[in-house]
Protein backbone atom coordinates (compact mmCIF):
# COMPACT_ATOMS: atom_id res chain seq x y z
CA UNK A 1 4.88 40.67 108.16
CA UNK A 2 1.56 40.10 110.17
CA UNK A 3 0.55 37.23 108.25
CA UNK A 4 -2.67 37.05 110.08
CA UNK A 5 -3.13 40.32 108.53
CA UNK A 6 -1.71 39.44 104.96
CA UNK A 7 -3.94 36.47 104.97
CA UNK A 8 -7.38 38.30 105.66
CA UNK A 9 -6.23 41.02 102.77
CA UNK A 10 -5.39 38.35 100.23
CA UNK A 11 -8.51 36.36 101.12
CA UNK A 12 -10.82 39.36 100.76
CA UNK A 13 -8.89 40.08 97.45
CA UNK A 14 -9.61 36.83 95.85
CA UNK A 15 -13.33 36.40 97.55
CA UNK A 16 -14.46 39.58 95.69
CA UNK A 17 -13.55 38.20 92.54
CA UNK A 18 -15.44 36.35 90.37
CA UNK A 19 -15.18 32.28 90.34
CA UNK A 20 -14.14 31.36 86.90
CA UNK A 21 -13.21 27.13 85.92
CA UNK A 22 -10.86 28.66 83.22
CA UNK A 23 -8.46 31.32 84.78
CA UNK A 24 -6.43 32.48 81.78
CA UNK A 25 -2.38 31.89 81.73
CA UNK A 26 0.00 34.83 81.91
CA UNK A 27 0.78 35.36 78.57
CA UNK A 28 4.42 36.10 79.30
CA UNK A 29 4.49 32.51 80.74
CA UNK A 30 3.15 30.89 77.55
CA UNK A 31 5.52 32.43 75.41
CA UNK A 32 8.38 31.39 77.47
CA UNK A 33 7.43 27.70 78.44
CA UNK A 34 5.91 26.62 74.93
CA UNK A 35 8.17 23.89 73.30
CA UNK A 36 9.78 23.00 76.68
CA UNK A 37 9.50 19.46 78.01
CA UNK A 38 7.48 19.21 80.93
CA UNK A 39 9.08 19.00 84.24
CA UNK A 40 8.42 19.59 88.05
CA UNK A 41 6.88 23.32 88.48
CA UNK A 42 6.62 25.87 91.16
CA UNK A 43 4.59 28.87 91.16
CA UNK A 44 4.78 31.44 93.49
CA UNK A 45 1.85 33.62 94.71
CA UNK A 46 -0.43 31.58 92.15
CA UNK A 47 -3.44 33.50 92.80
CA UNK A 48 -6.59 32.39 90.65
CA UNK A 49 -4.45 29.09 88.92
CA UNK A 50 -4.43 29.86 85.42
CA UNK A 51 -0.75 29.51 85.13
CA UNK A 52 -0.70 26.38 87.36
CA UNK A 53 -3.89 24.67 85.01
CA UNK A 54 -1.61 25.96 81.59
CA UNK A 55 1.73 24.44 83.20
CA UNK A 56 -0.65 20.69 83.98
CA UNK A 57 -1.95 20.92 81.02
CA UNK A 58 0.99 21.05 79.06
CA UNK A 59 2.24 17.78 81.27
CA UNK A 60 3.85 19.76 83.97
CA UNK A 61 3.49 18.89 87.52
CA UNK A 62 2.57 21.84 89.88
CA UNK A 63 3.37 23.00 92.98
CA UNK A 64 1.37 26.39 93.38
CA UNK A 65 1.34 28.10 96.75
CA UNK A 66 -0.49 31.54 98.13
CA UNK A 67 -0.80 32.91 101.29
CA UNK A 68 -4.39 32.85 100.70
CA UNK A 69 -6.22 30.31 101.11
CA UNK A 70 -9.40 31.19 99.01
CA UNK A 71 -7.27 30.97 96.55
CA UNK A 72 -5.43 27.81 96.73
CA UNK A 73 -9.00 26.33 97.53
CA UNK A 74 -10.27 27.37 94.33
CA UNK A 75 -7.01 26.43 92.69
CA UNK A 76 -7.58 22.92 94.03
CA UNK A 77 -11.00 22.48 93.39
CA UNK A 78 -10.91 23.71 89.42
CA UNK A 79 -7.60 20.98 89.31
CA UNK A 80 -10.14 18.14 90.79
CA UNK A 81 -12.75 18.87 88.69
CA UNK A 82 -10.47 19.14 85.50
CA UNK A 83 -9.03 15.50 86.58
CA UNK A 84 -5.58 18.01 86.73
CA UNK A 85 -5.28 17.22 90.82
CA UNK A 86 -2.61 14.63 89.90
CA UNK A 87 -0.16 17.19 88.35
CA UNK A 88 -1.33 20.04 90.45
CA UNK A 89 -0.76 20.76 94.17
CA UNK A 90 -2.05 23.40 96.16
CA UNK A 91 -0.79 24.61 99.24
CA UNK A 92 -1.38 27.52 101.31
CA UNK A 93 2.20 29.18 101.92
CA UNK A 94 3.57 32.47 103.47
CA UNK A 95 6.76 33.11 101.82
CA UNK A 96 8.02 35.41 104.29
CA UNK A 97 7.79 32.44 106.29
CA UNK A 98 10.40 30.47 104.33
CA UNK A 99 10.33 29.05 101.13
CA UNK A 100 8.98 25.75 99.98
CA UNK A 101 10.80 22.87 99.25
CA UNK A 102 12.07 20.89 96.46
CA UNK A 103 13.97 20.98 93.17
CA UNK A 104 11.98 22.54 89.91
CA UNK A 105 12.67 22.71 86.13
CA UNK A 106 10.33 26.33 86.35
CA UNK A 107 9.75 28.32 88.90
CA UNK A 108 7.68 30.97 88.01
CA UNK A 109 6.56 34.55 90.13
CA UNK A 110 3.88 36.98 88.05
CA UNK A 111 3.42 40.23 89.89
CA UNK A 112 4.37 39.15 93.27
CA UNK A 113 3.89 42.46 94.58
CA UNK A 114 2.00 43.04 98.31
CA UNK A 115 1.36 45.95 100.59
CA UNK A 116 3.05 43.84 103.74
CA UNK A 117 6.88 43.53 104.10
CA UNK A 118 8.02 40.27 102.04
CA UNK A 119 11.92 40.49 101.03
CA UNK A 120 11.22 39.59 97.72
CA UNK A 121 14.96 39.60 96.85
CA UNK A 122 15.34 36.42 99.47
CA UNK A 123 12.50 34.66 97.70
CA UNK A 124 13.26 35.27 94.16
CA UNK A 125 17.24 34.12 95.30
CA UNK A 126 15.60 30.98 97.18
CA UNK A 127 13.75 30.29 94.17
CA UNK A 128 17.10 30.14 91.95
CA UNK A 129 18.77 28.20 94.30
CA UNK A 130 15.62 25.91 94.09
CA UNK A 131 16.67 25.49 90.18
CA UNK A 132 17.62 22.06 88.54
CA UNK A 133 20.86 22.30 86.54
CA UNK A 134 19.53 24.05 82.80
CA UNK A 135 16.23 25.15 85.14
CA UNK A 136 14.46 28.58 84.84
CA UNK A 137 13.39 31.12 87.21
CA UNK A 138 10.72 33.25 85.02
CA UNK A 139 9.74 36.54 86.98
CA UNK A 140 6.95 39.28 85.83
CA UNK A 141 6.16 42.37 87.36
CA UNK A 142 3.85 45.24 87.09
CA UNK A 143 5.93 48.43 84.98
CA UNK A 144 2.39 50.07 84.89
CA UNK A 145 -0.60 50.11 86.93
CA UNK A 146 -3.54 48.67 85.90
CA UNK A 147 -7.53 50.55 86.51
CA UNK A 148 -8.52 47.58 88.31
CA UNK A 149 -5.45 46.87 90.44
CA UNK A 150 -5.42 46.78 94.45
CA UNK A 151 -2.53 49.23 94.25
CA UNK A 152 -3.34 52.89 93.25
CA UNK A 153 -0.33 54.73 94.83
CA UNK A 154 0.11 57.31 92.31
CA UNK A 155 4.00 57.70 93.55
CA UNK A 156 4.62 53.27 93.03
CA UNK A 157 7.86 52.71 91.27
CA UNK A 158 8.40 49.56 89.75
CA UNK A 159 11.91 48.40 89.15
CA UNK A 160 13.08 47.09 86.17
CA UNK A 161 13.92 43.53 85.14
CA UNK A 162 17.41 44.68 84.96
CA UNK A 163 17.62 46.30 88.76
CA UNK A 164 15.40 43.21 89.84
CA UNK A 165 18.18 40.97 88.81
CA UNK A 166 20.61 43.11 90.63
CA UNK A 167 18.91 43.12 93.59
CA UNK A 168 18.85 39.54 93.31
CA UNK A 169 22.18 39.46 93.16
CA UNK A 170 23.24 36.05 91.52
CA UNK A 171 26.57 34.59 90.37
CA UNK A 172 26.83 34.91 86.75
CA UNK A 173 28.90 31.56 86.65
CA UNK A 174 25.61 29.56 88.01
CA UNK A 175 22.80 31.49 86.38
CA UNK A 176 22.23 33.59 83.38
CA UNK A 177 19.76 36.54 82.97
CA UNK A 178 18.09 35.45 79.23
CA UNK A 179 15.37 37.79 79.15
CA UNK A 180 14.96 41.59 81.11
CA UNK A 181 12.21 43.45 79.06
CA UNK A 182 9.69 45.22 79.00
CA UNK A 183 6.91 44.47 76.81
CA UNK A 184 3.47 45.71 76.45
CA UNK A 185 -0.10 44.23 76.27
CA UNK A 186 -3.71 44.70 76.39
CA UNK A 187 -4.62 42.67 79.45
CA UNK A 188 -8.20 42.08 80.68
CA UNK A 189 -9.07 42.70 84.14
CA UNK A 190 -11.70 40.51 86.98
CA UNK A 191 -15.21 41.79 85.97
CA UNK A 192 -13.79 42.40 81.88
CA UNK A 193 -12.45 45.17 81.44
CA UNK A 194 -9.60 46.26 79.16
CA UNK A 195 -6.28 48.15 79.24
CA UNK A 196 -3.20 48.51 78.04
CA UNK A 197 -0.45 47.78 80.59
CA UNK A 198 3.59 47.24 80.95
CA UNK A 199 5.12 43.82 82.05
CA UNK A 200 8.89 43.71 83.31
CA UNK A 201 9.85 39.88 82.64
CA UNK A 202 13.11 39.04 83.81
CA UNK A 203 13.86 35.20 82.95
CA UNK A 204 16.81 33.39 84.63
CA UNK A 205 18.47 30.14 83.69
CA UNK A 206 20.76 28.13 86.16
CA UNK A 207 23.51 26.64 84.01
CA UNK A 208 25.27 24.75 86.51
């Protein structure tokens, strides 16, 4: 990866969208954290920070990290002036880099997909080994594309939850695939706009 390169595409991504101070959660995370008790977070590739504001709210503390840095500026600066910047911690993070550290409850990765090589495999296994005992990895990915996405390649394939766990390539005796679906919703775009689009959510727990 030229992350020079990665970091300019990313930036211009999240510059041309709008500044909002309440970037919506991923629904698929709500559904999946609600009733948990709050622990130490990670999100991966946390983009705008409405997952990372959901998680502190709920009494989570956050690590979110992007390669851009637009976007863990923003992140930072809606945390601060939602008095959230105690529980929430933005850093600015390449991934294909290495991966950050620390031990998590959650680690969560919606749709990180990007036109530069990342071995996404080697994060998403980092990220399990980054797991607490009884910890989840929660991972959602584009099965559709949406009107208003970066990514228009008309031949895309996007794997499944099940062949994302495979590529993975974990030891059922440490961690257990709980969830590999693929549900639908009507999910609302940057400037507003509607559409219905396919998630593949793949949720991991380590039980050792």
């Amino acid at each position: 990866m030229h992350t020079t390169d990665a970091v300019t595409f990313w930036d211009s991504v999240h510059a041309s969208r709008p500044t909002t101070i309440g970037p919506r959660p991923n629904v698929r995370l709500t559904e999946t954290v609600t009733g948990l008790p709050p622990g130490d977070a990670l999100d991966l590739g946390c983009g705008d920070g409405g997952d990372a504001l959901w998680l502190a709210d709920q009494g989570w503390h956050v690590t979110a990290v992007d390669i851009s840095t637009v976007a863990v500026e923003r992140l930072a600066a809606i945390a601060g002036s939602r008095g959230l910047d105690d529980r929430v911690t933005a850093v600015r993070h390449d991934l294909g880099e290495g991966f950050p550290r620390g031990e998590f409850d959650l680690i969560c990765a919606h749709y990180l997909h990007t036109p530069f090589d990342l071995d996404r495999a080697a994060v998403l296994r980092s990220a399990a080994h980054a797991l607490r005992t009884g910890g989840r990895l929660l991972v959602v990915d584009h099965g559709s594309t949406a009107p208003w996405s970066w990514d228009q390649d008309p031949d895309v394939r996007y794997p499944n939850p099940r062949e994302v766990a495979e590529d993975i390539g974990l030891d059922s005796a440490t961690w257990r695939v709980e969830r590999a679906d693929t549900p639908r919703r009507v999910a609302t775009g940057p400037n507003g706009q509607t559409a219905e689009v396919i998630d593949h959510a793949l949720l991991i727990r380590r039980i050792t």
